[in-house]
N, C-alpha and C. Protein backbone atom coordinates (compact mmCIF):
# COMPACT_ATOMS: atom_id res chain seq x y z
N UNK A 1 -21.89 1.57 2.20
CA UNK A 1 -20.55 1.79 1.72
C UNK A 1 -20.59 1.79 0.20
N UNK A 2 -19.96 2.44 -0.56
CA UNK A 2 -19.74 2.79 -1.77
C UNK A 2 -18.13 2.08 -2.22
N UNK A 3 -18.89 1.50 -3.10
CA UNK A 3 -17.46 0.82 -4.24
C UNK A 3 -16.27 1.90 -4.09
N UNK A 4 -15.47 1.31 -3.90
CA UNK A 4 -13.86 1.97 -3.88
C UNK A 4 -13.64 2.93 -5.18
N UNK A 5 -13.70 1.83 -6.06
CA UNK A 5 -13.89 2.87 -8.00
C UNK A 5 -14.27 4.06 -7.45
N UNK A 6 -15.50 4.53 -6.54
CA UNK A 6 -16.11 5.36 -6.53
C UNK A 6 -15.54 6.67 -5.89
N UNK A 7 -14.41 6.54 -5.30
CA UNK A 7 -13.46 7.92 -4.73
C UNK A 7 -12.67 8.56 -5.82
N UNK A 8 -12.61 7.61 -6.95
CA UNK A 8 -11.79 8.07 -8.05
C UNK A 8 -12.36 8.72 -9.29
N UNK A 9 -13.82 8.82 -8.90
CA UNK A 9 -15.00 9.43 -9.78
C UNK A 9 -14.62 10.28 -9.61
N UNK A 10 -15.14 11.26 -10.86
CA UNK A 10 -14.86 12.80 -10.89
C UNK A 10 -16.19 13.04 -10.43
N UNK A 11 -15.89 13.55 -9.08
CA UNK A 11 -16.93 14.65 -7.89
C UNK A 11 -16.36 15.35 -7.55
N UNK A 12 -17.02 16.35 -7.21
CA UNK A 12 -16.17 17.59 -6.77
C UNK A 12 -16.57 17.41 -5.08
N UNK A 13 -15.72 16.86 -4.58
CA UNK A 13 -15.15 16.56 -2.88
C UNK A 13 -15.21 18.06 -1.96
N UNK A 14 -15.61 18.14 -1.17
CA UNK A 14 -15.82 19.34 -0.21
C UNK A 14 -15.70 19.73 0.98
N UNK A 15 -14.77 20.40 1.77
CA UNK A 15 -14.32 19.89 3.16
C UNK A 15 -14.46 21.09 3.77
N UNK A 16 -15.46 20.87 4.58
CA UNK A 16 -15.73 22.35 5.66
C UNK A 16 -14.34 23.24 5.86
N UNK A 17 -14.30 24.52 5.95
CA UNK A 17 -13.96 25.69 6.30
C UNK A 17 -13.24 25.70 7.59
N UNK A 18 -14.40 24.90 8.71
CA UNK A 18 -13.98 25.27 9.95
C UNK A 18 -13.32 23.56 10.10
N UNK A 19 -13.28 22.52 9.23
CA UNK A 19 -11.89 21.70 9.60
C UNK A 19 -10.65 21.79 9.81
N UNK A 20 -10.08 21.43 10.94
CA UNK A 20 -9.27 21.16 11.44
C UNK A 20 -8.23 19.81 10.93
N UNK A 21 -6.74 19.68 10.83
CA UNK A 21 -6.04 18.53 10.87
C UNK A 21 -6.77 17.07 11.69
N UNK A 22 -7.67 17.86 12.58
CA UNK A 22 -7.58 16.09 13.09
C UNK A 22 -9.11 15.68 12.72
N UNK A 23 -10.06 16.37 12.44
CA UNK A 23 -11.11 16.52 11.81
C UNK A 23 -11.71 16.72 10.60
N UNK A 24 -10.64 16.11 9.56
CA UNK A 24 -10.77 15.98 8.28
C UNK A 24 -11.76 15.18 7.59
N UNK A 25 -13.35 15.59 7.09
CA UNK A 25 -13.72 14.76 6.28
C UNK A 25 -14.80 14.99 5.23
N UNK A 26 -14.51 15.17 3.80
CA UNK A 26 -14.91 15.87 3.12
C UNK A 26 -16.40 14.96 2.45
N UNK A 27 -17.13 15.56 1.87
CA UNK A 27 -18.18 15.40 0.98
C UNK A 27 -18.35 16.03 0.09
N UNK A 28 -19.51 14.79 -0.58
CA UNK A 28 -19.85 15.14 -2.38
C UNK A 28 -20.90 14.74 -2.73
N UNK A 29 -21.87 15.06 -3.49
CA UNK A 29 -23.16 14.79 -3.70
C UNK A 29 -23.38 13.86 -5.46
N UNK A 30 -23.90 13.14 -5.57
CA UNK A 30 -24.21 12.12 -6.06
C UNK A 30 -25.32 11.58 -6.48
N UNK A 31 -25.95 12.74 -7.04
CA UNK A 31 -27.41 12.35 -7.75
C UNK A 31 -28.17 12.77 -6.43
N UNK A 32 -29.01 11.87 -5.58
CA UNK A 32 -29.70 12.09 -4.23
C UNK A 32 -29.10 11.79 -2.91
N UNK A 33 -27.77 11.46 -3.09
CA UNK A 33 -27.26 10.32 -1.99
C UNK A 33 -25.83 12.01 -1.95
N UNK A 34 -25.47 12.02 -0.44
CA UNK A 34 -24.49 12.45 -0.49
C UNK A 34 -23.29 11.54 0.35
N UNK A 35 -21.72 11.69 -0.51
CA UNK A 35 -20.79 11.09 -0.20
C UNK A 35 -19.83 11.38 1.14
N UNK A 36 -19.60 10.58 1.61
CA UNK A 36 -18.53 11.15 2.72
C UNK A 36 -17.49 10.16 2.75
N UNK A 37 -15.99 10.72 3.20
CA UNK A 37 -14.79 10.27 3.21
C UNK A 37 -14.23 10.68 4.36
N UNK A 38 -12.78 10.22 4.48
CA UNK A 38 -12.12 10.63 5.55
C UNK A 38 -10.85 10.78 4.51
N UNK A 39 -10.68 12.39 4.32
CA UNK A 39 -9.50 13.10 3.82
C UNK A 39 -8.45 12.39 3.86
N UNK A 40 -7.82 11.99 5.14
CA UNK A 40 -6.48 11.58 5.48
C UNK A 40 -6.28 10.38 5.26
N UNK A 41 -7.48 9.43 5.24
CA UNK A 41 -7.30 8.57 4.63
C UNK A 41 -8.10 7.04 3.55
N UNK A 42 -8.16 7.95 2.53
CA UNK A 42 -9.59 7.93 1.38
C UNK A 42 -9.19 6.26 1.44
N UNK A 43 -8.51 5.20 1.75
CA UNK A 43 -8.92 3.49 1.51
C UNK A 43 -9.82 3.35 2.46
N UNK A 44 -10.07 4.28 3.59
CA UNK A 44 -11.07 3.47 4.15
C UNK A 44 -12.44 3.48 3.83
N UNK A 45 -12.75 4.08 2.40
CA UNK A 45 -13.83 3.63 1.77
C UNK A 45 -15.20 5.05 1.52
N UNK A 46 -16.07 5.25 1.06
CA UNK A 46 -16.61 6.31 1.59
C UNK A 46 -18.21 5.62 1.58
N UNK A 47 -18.96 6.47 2.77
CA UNK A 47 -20.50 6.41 2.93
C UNK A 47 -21.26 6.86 2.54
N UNK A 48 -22.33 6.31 1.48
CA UNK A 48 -23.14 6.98 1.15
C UNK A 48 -24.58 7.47 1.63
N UNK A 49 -24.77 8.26 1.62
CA UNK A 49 -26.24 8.58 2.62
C UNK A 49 -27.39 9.60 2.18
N UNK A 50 -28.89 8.81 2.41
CA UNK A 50 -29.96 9.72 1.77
C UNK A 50 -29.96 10.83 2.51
N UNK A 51 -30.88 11.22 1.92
CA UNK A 51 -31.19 12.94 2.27
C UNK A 51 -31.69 12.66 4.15
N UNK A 52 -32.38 11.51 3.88
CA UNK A 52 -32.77 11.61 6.18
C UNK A 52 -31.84 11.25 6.85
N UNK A 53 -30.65 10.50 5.82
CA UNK A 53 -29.63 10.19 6.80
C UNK A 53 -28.58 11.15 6.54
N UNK A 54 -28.53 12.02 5.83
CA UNK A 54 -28.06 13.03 5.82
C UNK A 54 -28.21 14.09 7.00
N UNK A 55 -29.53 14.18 6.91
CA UNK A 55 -29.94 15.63 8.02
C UNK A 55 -30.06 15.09 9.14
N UNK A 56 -30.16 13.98 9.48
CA UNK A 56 -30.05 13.14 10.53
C UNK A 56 -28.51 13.66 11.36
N UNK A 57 -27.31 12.82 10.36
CA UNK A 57 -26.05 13.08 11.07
C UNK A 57 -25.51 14.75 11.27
N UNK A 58 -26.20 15.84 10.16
CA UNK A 58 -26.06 16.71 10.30
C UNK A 58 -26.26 17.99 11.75
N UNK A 59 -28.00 17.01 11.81
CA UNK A 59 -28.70 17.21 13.02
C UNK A 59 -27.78 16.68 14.50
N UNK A 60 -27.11 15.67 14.26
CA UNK A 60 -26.55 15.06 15.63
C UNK A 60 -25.61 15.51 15.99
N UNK A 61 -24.42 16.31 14.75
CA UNK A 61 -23.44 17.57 15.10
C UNK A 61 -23.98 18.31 15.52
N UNK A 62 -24.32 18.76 15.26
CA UNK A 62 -24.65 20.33 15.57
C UNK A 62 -25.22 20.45 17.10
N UNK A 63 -25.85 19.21 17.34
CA UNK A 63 -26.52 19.17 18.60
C UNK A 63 -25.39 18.38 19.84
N UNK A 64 -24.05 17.88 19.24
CA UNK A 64 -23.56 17.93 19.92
C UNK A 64 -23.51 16.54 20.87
N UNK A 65 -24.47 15.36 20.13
CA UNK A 65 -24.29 14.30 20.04
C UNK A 65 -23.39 13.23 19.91
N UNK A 66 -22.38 13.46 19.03
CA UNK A 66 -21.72 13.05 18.62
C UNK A 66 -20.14 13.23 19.57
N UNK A 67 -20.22 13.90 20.12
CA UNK A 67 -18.88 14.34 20.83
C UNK A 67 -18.17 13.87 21.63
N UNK A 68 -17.35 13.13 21.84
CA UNK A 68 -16.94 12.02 22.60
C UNK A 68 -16.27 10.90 22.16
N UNK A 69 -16.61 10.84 20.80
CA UNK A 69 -16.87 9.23 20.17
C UNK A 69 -16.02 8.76 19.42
């Protein structure tokens, strides 16, 4: 988890194309670590994650892992 201060950094925040209202959650990159939030509602903090845990969660969408949850 990333310091709160840290949503109010100037990053340029990025929210897929194919999001949806109920599937809101954008990212931002951060030196090596990329950021993630939940759009709708940025107090609940954002996660930061290396590059394996990056392609990791990237990998577990796409594959469809994640779906349910």
């Amino acid at each position: 988890m990333v310091d709160r201060s840290m949503q109010e950094a100037a990053l340029y925040w990025r929210k897929s194309s194919a999001s949806n209202v109920e599937d809101c959650v954008e990212v931002a990159a951060l030196g090596p670590a990329v950021l993630v939030r939940d759009s709708r509602d940025r107090s609940t903090g954002v996660l930061a994650l290396d590059s394996a845990q990056w392609n990791a969660l990237v990998d577990a969408i796409h594959h469809g892992r994640l779906d349910g949850r």
